[in-house]
Protein backbone atom coordinates (compact mmCIF):
# COMPACT_ATOMS: atom_id res chain seq x y z
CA UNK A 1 -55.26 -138.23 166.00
CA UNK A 2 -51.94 -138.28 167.34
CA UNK A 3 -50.36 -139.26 164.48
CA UNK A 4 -50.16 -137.42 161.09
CA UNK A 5 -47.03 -138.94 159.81
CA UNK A 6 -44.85 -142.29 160.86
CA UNK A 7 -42.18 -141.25 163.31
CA UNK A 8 -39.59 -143.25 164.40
CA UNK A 9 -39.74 -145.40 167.33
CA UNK A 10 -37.78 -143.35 169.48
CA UNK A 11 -40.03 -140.38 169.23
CA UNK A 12 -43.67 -142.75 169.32
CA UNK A 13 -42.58 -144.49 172.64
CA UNK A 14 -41.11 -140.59 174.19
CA UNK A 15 -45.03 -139.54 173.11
CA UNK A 16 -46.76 -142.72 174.68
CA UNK A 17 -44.86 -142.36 177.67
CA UNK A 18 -45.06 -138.92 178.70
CA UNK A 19 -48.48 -139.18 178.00
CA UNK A 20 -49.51 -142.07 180.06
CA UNK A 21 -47.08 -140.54 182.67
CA UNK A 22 -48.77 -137.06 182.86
CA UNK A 23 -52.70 -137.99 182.27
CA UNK A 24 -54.72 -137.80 185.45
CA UNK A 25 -58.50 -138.27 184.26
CA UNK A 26 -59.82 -141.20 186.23
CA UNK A 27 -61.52 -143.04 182.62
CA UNK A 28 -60.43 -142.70 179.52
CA UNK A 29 -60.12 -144.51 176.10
CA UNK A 30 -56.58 -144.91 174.11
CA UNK A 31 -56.97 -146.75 170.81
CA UNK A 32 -54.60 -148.07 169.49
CA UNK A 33 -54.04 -150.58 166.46
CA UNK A 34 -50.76 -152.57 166.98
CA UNK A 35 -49.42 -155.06 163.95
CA UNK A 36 -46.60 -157.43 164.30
CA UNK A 37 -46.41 -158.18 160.40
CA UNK A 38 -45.24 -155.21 158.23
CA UNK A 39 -45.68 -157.19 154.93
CA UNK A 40 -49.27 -158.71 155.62
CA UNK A 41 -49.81 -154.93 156.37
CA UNK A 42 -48.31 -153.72 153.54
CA UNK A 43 -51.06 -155.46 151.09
CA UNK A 44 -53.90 -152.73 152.87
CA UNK A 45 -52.31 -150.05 154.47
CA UNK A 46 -49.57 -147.36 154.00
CA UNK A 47 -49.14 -147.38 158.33
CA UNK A 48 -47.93 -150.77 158.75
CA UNK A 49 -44.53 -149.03 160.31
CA UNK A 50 -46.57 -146.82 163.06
CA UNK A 51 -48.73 -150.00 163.80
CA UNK A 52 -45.49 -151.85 164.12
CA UNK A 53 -44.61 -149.26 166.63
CA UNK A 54 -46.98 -149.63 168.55
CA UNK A 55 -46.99 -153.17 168.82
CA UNK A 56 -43.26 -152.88 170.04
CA UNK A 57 -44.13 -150.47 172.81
CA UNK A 58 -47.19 -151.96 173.97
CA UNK A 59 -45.71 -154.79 174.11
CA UNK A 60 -42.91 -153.97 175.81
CA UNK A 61 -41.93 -154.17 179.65
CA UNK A 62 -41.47 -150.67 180.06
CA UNK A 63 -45.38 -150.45 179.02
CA UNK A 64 -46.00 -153.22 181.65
CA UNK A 65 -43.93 -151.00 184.35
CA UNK A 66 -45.80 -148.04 183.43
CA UNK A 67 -49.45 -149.55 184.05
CA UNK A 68 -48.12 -150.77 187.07
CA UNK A 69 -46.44 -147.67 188.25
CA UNK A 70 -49.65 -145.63 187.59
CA UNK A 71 -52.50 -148.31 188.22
CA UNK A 72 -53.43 -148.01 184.91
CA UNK A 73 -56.14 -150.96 184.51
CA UNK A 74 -56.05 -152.21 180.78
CA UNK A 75 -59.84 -153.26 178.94
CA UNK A 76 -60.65 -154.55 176.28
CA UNK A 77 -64.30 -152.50 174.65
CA UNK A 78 -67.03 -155.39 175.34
CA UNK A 79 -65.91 -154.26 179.36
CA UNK A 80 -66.80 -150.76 178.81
């Protein structure tokens, strides 16, 4: 696990990035759990904010620039 403790945004996106910049293996499997409603969350789980995170930079263009950049092909698990 990546995460042991919510960072903040800043520091989530610098580890997503770099990561997705530097990997090289030809298959591999990223899970991630993105939430775009903190107080839904809030009723179940104390990582609503990191989920939040997430959602925000997987979301984002800069996450659509990267795939692109690297020919990173995005599945979904029933295609594995």
């Amino acid at each position: 696990m990546v995460w042991r403790e919510a960072h903040e945004l800043e520091h989530r996106t610098k580890v997503y990035r770099d990561f997705l910049e530097h990997y090289r293996e030809e298959l591999s499997e990223l899970i991630i759990h993105p939430a775009d409603n903190l107080e839904d969350l809030a009723t179940f789980s104390k990582v609503g904010v990191r989920r939040y995170g997430d959602y925000l930079f997987f979301s984002s263009d800069e996450f659509l620039k990267l795939l692109g950049r690297r020919s990173i092909r995005v599945i979904t698990w029933p295609e594995v």
